[in-house]
Protein backbone atom coordinates (compact mmCIF):
# COMPACT_ATOMS: atom_id res chain seq x y z
CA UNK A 1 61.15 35.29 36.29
CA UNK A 2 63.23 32.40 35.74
CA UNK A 3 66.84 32.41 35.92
CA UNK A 4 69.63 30.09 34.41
CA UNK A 5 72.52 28.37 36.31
CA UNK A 6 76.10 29.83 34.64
CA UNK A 7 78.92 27.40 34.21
CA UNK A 8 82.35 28.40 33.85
CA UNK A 9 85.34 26.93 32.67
CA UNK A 10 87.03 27.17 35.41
CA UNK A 11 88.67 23.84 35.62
CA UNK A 12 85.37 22.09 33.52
CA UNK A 13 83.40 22.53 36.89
CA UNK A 14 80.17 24.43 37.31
CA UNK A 15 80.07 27.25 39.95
CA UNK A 16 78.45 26.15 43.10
CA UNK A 17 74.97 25.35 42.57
CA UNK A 18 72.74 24.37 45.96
CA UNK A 19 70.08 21.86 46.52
CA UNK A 20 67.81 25.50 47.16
CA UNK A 21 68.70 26.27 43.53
CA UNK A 22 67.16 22.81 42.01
CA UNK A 23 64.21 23.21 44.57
CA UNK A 24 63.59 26.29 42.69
CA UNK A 25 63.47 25.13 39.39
CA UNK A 26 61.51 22.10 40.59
CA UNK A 27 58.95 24.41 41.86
CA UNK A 28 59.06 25.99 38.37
CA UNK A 29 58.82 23.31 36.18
CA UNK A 30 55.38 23.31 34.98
CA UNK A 31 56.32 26.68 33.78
CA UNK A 32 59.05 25.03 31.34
CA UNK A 33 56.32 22.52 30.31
CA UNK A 34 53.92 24.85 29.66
CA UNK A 35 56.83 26.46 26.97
CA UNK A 36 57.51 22.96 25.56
CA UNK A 37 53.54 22.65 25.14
CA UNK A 38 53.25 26.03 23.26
CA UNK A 39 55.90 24.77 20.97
CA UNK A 40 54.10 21.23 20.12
CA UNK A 41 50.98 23.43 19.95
CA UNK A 42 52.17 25.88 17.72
CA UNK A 43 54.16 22.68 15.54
CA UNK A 44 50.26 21.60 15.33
CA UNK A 45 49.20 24.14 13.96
CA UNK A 46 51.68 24.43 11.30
CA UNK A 47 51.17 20.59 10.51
CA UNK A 48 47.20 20.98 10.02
CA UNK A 49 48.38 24.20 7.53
CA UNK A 50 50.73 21.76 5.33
CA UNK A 51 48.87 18.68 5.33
CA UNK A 52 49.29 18.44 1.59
CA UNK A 53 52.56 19.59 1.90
CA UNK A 54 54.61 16.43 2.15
CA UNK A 55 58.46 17.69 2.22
CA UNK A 56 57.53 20.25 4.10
CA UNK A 57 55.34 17.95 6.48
CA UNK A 58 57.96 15.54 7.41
CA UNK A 59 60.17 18.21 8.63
CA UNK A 60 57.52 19.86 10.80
CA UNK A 61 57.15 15.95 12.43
CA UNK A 62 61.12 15.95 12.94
CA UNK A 63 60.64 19.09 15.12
CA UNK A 64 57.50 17.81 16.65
CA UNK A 65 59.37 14.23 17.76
CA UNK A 66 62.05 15.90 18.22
CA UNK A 67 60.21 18.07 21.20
CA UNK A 68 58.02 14.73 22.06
CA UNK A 69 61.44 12.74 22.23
CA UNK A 70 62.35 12.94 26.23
CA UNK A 71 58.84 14.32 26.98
CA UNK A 72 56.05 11.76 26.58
CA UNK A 73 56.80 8.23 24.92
CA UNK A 74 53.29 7.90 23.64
CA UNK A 75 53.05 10.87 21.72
CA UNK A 76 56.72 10.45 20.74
CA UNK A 77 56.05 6.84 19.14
CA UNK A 78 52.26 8.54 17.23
CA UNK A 79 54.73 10.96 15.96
CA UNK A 80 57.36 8.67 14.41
CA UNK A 81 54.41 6.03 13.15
CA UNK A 82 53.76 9.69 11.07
CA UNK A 83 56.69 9.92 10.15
CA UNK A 84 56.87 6.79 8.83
CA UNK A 85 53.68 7.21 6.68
CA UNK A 86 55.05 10.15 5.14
CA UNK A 87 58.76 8.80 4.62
CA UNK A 88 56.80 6.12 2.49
CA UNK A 89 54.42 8.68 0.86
CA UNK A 90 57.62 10.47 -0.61
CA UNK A 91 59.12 7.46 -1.50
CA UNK A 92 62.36 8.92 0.44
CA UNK A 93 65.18 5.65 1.37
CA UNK A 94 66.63 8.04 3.30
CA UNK A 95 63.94 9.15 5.23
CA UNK A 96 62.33 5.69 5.63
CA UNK A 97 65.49 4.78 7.40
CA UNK A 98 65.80 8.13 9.53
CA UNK A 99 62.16 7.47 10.71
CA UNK A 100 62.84 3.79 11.61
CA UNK A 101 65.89 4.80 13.60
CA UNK A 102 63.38 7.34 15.69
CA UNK A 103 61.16 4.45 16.30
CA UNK A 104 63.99 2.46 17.69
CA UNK A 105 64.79 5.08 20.05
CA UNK A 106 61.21 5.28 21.28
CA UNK A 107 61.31 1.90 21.97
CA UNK A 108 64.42 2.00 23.73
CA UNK A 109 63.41 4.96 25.95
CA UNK A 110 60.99 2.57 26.85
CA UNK A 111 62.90 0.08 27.78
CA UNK A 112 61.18 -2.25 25.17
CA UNK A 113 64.42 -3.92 23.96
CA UNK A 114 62.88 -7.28 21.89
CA UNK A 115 61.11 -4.30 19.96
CA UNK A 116 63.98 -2.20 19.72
CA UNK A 117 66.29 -4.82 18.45
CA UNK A 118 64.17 -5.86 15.95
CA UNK A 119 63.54 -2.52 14.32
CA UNK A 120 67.21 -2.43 14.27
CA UNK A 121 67.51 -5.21 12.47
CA UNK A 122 65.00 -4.19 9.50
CA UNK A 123 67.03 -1.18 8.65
CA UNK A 124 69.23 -1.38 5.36
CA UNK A 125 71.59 1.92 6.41
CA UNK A 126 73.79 1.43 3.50
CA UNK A 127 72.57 3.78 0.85
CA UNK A 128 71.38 6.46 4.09
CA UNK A 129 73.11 9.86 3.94
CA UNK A 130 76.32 10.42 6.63
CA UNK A 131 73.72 11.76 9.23
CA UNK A 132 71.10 9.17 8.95
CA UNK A 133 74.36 6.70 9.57
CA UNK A 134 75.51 8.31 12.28
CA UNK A 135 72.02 8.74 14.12
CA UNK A 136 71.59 4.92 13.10
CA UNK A 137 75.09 4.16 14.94
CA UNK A 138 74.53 6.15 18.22
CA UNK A 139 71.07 4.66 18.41
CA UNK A 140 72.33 1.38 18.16
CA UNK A 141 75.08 1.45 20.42
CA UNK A 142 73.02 2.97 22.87
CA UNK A 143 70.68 -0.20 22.89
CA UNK A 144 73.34 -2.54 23.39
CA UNK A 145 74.56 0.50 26.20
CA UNK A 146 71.24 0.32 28.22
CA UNK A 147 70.86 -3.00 27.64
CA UNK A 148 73.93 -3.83 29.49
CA UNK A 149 72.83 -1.30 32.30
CA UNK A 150 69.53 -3.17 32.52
CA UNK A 151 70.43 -6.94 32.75
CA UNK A 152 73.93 -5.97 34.89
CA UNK A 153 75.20 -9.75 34.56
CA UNK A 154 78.73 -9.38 34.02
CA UNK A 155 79.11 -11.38 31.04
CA UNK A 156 76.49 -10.34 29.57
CA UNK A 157 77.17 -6.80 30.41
CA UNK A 158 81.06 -7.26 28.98
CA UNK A 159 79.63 -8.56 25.71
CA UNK A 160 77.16 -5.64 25.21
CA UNK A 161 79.39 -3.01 26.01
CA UNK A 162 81.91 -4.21 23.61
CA UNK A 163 79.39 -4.61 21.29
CA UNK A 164 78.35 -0.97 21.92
CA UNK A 165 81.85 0.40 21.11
CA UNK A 166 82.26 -1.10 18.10
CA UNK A 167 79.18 0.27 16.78
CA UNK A 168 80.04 3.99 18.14
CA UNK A 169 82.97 3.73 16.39
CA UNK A 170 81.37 4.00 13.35
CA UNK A 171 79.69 6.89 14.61
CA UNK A 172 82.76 8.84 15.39
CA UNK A 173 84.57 8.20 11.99
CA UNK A 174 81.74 9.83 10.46
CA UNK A 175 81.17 12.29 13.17
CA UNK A 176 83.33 15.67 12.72
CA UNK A 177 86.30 16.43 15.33
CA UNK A 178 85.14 19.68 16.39
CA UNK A 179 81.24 18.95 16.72
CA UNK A 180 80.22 18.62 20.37
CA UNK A 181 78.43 15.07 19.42
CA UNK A 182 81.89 13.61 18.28
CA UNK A 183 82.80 14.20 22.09
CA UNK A 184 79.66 13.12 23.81
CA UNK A 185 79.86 10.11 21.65
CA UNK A 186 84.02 9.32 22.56
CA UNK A 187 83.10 9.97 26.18
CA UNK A 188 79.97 7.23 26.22
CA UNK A 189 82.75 4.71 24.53
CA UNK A 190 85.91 5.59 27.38
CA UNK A 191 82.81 5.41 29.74
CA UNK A 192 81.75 1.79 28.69
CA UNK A 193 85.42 1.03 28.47
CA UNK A 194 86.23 1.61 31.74
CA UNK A 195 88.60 4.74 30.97
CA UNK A 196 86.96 7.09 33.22
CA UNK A 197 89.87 9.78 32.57
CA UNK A 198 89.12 9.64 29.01
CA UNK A 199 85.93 9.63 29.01
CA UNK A 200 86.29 12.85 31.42
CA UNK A 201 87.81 14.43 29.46
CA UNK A 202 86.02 13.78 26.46
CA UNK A 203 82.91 15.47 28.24
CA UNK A 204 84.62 18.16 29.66
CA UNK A 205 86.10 18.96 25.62
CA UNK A 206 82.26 18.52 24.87
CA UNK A 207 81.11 21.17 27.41
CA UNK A 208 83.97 23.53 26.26
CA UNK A 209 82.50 24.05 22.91
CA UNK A 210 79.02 25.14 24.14
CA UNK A 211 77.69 24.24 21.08
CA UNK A 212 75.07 21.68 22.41
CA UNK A 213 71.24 21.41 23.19
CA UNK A 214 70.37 21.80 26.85
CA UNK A 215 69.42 18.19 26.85
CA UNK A 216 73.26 16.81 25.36
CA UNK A 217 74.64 19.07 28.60
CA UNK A 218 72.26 17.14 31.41
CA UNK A 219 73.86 14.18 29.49
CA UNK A 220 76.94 15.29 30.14
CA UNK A 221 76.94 16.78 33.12
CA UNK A 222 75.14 13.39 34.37
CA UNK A 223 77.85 11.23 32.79
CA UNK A 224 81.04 13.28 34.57
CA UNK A 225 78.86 12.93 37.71
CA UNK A 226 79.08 9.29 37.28
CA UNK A 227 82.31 8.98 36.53
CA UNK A 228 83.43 11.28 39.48
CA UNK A 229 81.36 9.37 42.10
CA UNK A 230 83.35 6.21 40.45
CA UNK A 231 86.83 8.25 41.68
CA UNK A 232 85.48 8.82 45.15
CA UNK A 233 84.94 12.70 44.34
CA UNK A 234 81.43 12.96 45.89
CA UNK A 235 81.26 16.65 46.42
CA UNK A 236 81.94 17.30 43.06
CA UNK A 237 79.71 14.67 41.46
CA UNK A 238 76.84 16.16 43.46
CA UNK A 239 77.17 19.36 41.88
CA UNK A 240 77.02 17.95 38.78
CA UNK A 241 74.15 15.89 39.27
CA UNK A 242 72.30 18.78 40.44
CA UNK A 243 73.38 21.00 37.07
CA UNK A 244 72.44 17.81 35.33
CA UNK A 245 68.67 17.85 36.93
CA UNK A 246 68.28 21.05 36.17
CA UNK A 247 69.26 21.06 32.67
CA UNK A 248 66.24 17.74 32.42
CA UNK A 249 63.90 20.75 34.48
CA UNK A 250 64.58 23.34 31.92
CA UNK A 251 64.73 21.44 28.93
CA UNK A 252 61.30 19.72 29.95
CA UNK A 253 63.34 16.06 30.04
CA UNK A 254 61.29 13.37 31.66
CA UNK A 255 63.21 10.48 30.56
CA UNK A 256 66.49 11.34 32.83
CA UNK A 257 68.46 9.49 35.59
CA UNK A 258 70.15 12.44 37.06
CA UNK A 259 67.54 12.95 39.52
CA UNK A 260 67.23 9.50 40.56
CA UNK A 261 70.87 9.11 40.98
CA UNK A 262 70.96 12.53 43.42
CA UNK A 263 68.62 10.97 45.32
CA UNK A 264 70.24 8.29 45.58
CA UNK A 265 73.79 10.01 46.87
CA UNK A 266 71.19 12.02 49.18
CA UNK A 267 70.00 8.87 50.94
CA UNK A 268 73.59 7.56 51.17
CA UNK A 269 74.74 11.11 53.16
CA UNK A 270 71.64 11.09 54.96
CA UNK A 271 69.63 13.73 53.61
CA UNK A 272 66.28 12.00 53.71
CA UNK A 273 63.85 14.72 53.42
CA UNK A 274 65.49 15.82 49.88
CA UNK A 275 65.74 12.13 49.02
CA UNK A 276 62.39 11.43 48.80
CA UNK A 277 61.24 14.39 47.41
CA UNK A 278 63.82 13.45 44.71
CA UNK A 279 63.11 10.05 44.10
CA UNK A 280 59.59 10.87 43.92
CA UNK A 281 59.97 13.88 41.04
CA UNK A 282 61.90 11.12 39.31
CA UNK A 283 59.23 8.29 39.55
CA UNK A 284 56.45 11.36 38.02
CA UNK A 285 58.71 11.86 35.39
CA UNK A 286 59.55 8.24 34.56
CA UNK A 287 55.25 7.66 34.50
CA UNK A 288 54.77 10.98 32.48
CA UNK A 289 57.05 9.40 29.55
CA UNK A 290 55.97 5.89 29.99
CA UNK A 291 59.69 4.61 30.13
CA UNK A 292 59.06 1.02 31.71
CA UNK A 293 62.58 0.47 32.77
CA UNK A 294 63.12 3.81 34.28
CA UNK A 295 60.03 2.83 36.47
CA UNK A 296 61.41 -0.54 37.64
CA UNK A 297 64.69 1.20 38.27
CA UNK A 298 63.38 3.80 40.26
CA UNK A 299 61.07 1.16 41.92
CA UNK A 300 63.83 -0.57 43.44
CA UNK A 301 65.29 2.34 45.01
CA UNK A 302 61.84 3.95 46.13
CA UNK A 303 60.83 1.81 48.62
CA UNK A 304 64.34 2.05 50.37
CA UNK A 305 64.29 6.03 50.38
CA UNK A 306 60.72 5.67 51.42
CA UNK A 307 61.24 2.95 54.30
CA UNK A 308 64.42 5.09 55.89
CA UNK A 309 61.82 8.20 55.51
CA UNK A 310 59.19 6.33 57.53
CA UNK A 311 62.29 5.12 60.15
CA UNK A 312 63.07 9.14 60.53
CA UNK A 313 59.67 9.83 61.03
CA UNK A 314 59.34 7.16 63.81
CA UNK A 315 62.62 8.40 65.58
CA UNK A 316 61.66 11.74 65.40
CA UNK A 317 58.04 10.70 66.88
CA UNK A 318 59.90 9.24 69.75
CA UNK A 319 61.94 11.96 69.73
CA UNK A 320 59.21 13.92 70.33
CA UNK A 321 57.75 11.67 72.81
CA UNK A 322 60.31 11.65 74.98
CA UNK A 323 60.67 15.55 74.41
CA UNK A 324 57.12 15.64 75.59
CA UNK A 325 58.09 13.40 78.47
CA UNK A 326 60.55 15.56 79.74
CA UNK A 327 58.79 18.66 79.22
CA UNK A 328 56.15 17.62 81.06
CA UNK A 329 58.48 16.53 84.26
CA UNK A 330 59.96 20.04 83.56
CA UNK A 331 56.22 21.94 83.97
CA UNK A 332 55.92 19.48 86.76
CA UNK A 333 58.88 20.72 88.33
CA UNK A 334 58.07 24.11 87.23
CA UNK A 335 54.84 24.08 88.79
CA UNK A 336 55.92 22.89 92.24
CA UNK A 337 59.10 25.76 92.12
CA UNK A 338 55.73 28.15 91.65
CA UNK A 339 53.89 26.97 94.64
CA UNK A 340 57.07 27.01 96.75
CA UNK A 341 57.91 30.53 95.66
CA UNK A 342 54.59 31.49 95.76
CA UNK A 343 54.50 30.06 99.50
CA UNK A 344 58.19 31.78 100.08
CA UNK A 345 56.24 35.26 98.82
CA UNK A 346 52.96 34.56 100.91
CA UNK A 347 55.21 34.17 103.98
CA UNK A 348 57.71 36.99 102.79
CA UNK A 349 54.20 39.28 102.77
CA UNK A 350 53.14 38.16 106.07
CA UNK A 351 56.34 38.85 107.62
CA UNK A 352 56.66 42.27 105.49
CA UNK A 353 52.79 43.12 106.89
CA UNK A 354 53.53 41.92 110.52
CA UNK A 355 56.74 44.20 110.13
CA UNK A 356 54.90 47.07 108.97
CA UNK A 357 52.37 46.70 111.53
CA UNK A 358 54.97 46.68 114.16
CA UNK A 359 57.03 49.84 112.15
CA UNK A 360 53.51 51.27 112.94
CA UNK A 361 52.73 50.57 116.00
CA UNK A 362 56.61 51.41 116.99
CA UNK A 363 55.55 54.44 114.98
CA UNK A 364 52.74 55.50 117.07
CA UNK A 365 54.57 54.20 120.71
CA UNK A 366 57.60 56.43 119.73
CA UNK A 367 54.97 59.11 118.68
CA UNK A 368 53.23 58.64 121.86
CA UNK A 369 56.57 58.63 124.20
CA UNK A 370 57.68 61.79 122.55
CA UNK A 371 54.42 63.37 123.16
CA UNK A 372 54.61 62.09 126.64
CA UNK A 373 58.35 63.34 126.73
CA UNK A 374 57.42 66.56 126.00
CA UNK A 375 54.12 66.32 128.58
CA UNK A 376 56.77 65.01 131.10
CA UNK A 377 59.79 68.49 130.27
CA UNK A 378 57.05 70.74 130.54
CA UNK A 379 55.15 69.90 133.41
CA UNK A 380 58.50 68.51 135.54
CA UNK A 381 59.91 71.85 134.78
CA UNK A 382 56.59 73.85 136.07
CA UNK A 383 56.49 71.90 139.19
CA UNK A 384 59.95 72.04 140.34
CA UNK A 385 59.60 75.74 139.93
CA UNK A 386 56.31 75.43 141.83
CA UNK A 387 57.82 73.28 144.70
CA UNK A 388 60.69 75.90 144.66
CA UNK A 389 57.99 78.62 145.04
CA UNK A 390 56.43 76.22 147.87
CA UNK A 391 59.93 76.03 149.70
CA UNK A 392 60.56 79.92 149.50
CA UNK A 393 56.79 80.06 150.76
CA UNK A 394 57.52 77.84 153.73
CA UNK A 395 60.79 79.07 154.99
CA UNK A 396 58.87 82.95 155.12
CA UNK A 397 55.75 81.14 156.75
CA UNK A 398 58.24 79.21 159.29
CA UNK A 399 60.15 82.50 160.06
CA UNK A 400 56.70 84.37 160.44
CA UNK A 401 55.61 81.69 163.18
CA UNK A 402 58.81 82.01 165.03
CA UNK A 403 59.26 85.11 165.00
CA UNK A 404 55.41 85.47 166.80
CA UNK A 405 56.14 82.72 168.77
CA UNK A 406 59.35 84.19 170.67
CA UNK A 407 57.20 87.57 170.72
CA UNK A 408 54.34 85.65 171.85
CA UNK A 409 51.96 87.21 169.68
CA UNK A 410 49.18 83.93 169.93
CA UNK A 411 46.72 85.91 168.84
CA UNK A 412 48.85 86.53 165.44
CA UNK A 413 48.89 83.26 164.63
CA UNK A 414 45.42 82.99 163.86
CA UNK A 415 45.23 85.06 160.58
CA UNK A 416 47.34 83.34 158.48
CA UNK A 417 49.49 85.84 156.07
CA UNK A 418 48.55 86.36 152.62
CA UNK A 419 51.02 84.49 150.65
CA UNK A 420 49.80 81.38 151.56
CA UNK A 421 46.24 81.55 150.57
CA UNK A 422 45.09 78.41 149.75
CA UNK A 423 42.69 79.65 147.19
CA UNK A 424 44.40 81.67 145.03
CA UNK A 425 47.39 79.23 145.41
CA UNK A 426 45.31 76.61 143.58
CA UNK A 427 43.77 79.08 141.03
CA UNK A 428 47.59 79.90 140.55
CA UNK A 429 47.93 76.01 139.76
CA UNK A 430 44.98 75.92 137.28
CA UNK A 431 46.18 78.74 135.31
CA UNK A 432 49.63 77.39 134.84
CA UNK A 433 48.11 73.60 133.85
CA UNK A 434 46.71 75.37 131.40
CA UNK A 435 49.18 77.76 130.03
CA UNK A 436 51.74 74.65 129.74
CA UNK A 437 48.58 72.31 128.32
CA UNK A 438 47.56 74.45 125.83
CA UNK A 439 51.51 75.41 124.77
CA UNK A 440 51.39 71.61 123.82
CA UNK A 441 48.52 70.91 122.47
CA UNK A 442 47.31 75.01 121.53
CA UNK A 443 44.42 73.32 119.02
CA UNK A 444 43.19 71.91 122.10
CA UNK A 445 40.03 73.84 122.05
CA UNK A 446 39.36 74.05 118.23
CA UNK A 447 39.54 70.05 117.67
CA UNK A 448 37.54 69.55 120.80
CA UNK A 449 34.56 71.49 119.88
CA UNK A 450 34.84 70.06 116.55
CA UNK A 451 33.56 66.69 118.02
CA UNK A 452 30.36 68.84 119.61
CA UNK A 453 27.10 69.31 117.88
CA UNK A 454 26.82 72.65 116.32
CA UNK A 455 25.50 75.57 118.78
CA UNK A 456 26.83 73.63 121.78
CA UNK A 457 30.11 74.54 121.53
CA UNK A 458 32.30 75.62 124.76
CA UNK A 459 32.43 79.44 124.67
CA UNK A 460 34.97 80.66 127.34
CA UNK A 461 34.76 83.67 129.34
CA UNK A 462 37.14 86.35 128.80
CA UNK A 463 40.81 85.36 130.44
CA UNK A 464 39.80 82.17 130.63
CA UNK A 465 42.46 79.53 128.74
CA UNK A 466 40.19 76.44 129.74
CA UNK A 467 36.77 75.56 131.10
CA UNK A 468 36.22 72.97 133.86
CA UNK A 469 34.86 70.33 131.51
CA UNK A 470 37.80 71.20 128.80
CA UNK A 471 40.17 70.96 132.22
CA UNK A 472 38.66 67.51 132.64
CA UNK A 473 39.24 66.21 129.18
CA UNK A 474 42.48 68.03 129.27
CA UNK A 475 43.65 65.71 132.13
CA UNK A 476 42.22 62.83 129.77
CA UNK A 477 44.72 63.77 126.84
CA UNK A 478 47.12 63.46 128.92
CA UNK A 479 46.25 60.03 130.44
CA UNK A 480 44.51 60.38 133.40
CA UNK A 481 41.32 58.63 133.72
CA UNK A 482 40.93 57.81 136.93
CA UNK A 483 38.06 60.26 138.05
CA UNK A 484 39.21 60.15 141.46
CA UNK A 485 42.46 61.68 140.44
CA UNK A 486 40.54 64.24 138.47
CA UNK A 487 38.70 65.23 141.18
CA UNK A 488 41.84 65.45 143.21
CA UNK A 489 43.45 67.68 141.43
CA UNK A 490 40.38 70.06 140.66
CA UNK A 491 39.01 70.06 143.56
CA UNK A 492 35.62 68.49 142.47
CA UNK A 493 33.72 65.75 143.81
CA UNK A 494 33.50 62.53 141.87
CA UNK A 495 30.08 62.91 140.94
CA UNK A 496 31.24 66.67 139.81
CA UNK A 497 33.40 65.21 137.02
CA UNK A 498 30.58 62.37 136.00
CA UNK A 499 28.00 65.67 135.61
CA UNK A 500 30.61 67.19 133.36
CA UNK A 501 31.44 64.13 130.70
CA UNK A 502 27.52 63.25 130.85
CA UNK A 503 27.03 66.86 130.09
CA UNK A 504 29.85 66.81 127.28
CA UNK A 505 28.28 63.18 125.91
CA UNK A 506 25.34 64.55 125.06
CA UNK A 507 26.78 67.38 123.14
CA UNK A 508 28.80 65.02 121.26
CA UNK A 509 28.51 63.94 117.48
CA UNK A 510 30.14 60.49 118.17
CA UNK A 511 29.44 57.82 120.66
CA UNK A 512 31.11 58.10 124.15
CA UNK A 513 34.14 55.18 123.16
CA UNK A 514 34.15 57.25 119.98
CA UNK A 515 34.70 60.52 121.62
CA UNK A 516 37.16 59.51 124.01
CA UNK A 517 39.61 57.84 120.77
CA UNK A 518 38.98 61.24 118.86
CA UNK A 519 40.02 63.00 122.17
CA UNK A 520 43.13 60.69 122.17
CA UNK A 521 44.31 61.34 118.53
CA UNK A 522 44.03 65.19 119.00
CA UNK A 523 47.63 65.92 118.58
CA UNK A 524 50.42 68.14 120.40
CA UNK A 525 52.92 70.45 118.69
């Protein structure tokens, strides 16, 4: 849905309006063409209904140029030619003259001033009603107007201004006070005549009276914009360019100058991108209505808008370039910081894995030496009380000898008395080794036969804590391996304890080094 741009009176200036807000309407202007089109189309039709209708005819191709006027040129001109032809057919002064001023403004649109001029000259305005005269007057001075703008030598341009403002004088004398034309018209003359307050005010009276086409207001609006860039009053003028351009958008206006002219302030602040999409609007329009001079004008400026365009575009490709550039030292640099941290992190792990693996194999040491610390309190305890035992066992056997020495009883001496039998004395031993074994390691027996092939499992005799071969691997646990020593202490022979393990080996589940490390890990309480 399209939406209109409100101006206040606030101080004769429109509310804000953005560059966003003419992109809009840009973006919506076929849809405004489309409307004009209808209109001509539905004109058409009426004009193929009253063909034979003459009066009524000649008014139907007023509203038709009227729509063709700052749309296309071409069609604009085909209408007036009609006109013309039907001005004569009526036999109408009036409307012969009314035509031919029509005709000189499509040539002027044009910019085809020779033509213009000498249309001008073959009217005979003196018997013409007051508003053929004053369309006559405004037409003309508007030729010598453009015509100044277009060969900007400052003679020349002196002479046909002053030209210009005698002729719209004769305009405004017939032009009523309070009509918004009378103003538009004063404000062109202070504007040609170098009175820029005047003439800003005259416009500013003119927009006042809203009483005006949407066309006369982008005329306006584009003349104060003019006339405030003149005082130095850029912000301002740019938001009346911009109401200006979109008055031309809405009212389907193709030959205009208030979108050239934005571009143009654009380029000057540096706003490239909107320049050229500017400029180039205002070139379509200029070739949609054929105006030749509008083309030149804009033609001059294009390439300029263009060139800086292409310049932005180059720095911003270096731009980018050298962005590239340094993004590409920063992956560099990136890339070597991620092989250093990932060698930091590969040496972090190795150090966290070698410290684990010493945590674990402080772990099992500490483990080991409290195992061995309680080995160590339990059988240091059991053979101090054993040596105490020994001592007591000693002193009695030492008092015994004595006692049949001084009563020389020799024949005593032979039977040795019962506490000391040697026997029993080492069964005594066995029994404790395994009381204290067992009340470290009491699964002992469970775990061991674990490790033994079902049905040859050790089954021990009633009041029996261990067997001989469980006594052997017993003394294992607990880190003696030298058979020699296990002998010792059992009272076996060497080979004794090799029967035994062979014996247990073949029991086994596991291999001998297997069975041995299983014995090992068979833990105490």
């Amino acid at each position: 849905m399209l939406f209109s741009i409100v101006f206040s009176v606030r101080g004769n200036l429109p509310e804000k309006v953005s560059l966003d807000s003419l992109d809009y309407y840009l973006t919506k202007q076929p849809d405004f063409d489309r409307m004009k089109e209808d209109r001509i189309s539905n004109l058409k039709i009426e004009i193929e209904k009253h063909s034979s209708d003459l009066h009524t005819l000649y008014f139907l191709y007023v509203n038709l140029y009227e729509e063709y006027q700052s749309y296309i040129y071409d069609s604009a001109y085909v209408c007036v030619k009609k006109l013309l032809d039907t001005s004569h057919l009526l036999d109408d002064h009036d409307k012969i003259n009314s035509s031919a001023v029509k005709m000189v403004f499509c040539y002027l649109s044009s910019g085809m001033f020779k033509e213009a001029f000498d249309s001008m000259d073959s009217i005979r305005i003196k018997d013409c009603s007051d508003a053929t005269k004053i369309d006559y007057y405004t037409c003309n001075a508007r030729l010598y107007y453009d015509l100044a703008d277009y060969n900007n030598n400052s003679d020349f341009r002196k002479t046909y201004e002053s030209t210009g403002n005698r002729i719209i004088d004769s305009a405004l004398v017939l032009l009523p006070i309070e009509s918004p034309r009378f103003w538009a018209s004063l404000g062109l003359k202070h504007m040609k005549s170098n009175d820029n307050r005047g003439a800003l005010d005259a416009f500013r009276k003119m927009i006042d009276m809203r009483d005006y086409s949407e066309h006369d207001f982008a005329i306006a609006t584009s003349s104060i914009a003019y006339l405030l860039n003149l005082e130095g009053k850029k912000k301002e003028a740019k938001q009346y360019l911009i109401q200006a351009a979109i008055s031309d958008i809405k009212s389907s206006t193709k030959e205009t100058v208030a979108l050239r002219n934005l571009a143009q302030m654009l380029y000057v602040e540096g706003d490239i991108g909107h320049a050229v999409v500017y400029i180039r609007h205002a070139l379509a329009d200029a070739s949609f209505y054929n105006a030749r001079h509008r083309q030149l004008e804009i033609g001059y400026i294009l390439p300029i808008i263009e060139g800086e365009r292409i310049n932005t575009i180059e720095k911003q490709k270096d731009r980018i370039t050298l962005f590239f550039y340094f993004i590409s030292v920063l992956v560099v640099l990136l890339l070597v910081a991620l092989y250093i941290i990932w060698k930091s992190l590969r040496r972090l792990n190795q150090a966290k894995q070698a410290i684990q693996e010493a945590n674990d194999t402080l772990m099992v040491v500490n483990n080991r030496l409290s195992e061995a610390n309680k080995i160590k309190d339990e059988y240091i305890g059991y053979f101090f009380n054993q040596n105490s035992e020994f001592i007591e066992k000693m002193e009695s056997f030492q008092k015994w000898v004595k006692r049949k020495v001084l009563a020389k009883q020799y024949e005593d001496l032979m039977n040795i008395p019962l506490p000391l039998n040697a026997q029993k004395e080492r069964e005594n031993l066995y029994i404790h080794f395994d009381q204290i074994f067992l009340k470290l390691f009491p699964d002992f027996v469970n775990k061991f036969n674990e490790l033994l092939k079902p049905g040859k499992q050790i089954r021990l005799k009633k009041d029996e804590l261990l067997s001989p071969e469980l006594r052997i691997y017993a003394l294992m646990r607990l880190g003696i391996n030298d058979n020699e020593k296990i002998a010792s202490f059992l009272d076996y022979s060497v080979n004794t304890i090799y029967t035994y393990k062979t014996k247990i080996k073949t029991k086994a589940l596991v291999s001998s080094e297997e069975f041995k490390q299983k014995i090992m890990e068979i833990k105490s309480i």
